[in-house]
Protein backbone atom coordinates (compact mmCIF):
# COMPACT_ATOMS: atom_id res chain seq x y z
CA UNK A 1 203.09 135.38 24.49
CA UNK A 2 206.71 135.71 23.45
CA UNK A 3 208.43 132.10 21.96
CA UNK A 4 211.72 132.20 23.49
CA UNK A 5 214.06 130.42 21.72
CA UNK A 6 215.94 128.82 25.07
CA UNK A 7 212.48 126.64 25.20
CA UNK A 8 213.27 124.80 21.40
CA UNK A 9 216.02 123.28 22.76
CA UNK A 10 216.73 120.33 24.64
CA UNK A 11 220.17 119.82 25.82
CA UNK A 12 222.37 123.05 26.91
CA UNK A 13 225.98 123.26 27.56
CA UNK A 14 227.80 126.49 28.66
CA UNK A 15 230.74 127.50 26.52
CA UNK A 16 233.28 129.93 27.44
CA UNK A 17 234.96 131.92 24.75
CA UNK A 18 239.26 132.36 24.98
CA UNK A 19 241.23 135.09 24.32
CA UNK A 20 242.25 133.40 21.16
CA UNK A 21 238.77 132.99 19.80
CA UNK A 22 238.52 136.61 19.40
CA UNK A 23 239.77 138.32 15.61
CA UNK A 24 241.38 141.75 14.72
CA UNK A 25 238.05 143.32 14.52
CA UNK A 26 237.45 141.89 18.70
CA UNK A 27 234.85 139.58 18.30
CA UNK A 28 234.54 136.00 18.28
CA UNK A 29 235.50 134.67 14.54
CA UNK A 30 232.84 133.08 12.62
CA UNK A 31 235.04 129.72 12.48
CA UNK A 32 234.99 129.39 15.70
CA UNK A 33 231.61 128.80 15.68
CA UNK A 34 231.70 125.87 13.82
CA UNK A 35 234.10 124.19 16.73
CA UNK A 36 231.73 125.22 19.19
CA UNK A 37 229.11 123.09 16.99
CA UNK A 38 231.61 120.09 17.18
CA UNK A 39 232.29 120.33 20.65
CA UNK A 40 228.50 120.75 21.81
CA UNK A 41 227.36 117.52 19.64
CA UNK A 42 230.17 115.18 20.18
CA UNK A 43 229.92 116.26 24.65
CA UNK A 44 226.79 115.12 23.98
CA UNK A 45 227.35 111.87 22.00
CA UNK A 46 230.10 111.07 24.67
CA UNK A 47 227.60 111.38 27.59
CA UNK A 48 224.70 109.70 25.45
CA UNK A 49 227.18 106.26 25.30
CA UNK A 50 229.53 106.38 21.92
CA UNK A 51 232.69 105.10 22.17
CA UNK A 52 235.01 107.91 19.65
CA UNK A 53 237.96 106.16 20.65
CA UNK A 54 237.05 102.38 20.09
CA UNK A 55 233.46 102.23 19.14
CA UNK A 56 232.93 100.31 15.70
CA UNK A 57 230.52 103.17 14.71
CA UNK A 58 231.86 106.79 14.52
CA UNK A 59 229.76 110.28 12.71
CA UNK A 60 230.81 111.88 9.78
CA UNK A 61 230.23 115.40 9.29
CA UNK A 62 228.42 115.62 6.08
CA UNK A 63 227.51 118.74 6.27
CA UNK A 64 227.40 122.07 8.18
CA UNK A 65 226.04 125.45 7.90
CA UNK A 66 226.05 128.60 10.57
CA UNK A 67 223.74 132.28 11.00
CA UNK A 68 225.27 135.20 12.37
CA UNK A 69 222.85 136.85 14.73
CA UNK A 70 225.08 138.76 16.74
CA UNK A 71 228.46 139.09 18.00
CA UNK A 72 230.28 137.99 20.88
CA UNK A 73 233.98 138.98 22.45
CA UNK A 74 236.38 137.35 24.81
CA UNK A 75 235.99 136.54 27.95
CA UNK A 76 232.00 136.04 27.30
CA UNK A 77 230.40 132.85 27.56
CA UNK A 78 227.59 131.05 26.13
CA UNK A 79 224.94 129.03 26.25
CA UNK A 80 224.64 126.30 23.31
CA UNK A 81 221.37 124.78 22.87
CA UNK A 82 221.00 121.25 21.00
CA UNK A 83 218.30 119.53 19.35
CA UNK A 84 217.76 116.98 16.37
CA UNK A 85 215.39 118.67 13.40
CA UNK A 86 215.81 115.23 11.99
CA UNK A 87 216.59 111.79 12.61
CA UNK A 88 217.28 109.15 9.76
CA UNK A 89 218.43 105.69 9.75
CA UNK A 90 222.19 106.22 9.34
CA UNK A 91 222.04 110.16 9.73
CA UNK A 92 220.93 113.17 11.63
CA UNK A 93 220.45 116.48 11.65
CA UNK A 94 221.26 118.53 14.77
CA UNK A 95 220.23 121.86 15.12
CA UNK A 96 222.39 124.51 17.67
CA UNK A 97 221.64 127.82 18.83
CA UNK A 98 224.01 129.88 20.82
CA UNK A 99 222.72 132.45 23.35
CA UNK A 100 224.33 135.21 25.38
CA UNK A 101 224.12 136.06 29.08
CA UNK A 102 221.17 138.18 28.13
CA UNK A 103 219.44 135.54 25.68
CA UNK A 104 220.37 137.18 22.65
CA UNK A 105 220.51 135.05 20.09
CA UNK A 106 224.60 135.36 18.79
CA UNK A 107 223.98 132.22 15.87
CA UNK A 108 222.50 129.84 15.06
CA UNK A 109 223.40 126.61 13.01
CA UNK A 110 223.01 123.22 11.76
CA UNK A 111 225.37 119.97 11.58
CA UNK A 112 225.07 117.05 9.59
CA UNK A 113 226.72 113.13 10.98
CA UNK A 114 226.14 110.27 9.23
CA UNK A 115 227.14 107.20 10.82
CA UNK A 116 229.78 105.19 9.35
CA UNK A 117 231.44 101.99 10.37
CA UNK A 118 234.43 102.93 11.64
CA UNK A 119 237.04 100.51 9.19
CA UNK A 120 235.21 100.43 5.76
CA UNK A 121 233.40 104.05 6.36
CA UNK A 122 230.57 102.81 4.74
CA UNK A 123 227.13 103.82 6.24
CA UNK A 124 225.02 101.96 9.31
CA UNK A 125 222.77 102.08 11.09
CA UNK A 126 222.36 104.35 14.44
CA UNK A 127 223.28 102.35 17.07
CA UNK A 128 220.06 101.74 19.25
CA UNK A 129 220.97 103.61 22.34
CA UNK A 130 222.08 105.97 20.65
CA UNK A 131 219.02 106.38 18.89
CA UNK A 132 216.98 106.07 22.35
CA UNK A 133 218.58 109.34 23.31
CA UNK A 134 218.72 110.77 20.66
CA UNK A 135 214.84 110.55 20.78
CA UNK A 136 214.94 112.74 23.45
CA UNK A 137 216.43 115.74 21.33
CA UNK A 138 214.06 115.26 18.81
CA UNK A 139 211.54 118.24 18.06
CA UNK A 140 208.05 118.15 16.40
């Protein structure tokens, strides 16, 4: 039996490409992939309950890193698949992959936060919900 990668994830979120993501050579430019990472993980840490506007606990990205697989053009979509390789006290590491229509496998990445009181920036704890769902993305 075939693995497909679509089953090591645990949270997906379409993302549609824009015209301006595209470079001279007409595909999607490598930094862009990066956003995409921020955008997928902090949806998620909005929906999961932390406050990025007033919260005293905000994540720092530490750390990121990003495989080209394949390439992708405007107006393409696609699908970005989240889960946690590794959860520490005060950090963790998410793990993306981003999929075409077809389930080709375009990049995949990783993305470091560690969480930081929001005055002194000085490292805490994940908060406890957050760490209840963040359980949730874990994988083995």
């Amino acid at each position: 039996m075939v693995r497909r990668v679509r089953d090591d994830y645990r949270y997906w979120q379409r993302i549609p490409t824009r015209w301006n993501d595209n470079d001279v050579y007409g595909h999607v430019n490598n930094v862009v992939h990066y956003a995409f990472m921020d955008t997928l993980i902090n949806t998620w840490l909005v929906q999961a309950g932390l406050d990025i506007h007033d919260g005293s606990v905000i994540g720092l990205c530490v750390e990121s890193h990003c495989n080209y697989r394949s390439s992708i053009s405007f107006p393409d979509a696609m699908d970005a698949g989240l889960r946690i390789g590794h959860l520490g006290r005060s950090s963790v590491r998410y793990e993306v992959a981003f999929l075409a229509a077809d389930d080709t496998v375009v990049a995949e990445g990783h993305f470091v936060h560690v969480f930081v009181d929001r005055t002194t920036r000085k490292p805490v704890e994940v908060p406890t919900g957050l760490r209840d769902a963040m359980i949730g993305l874990v994988t083995s």
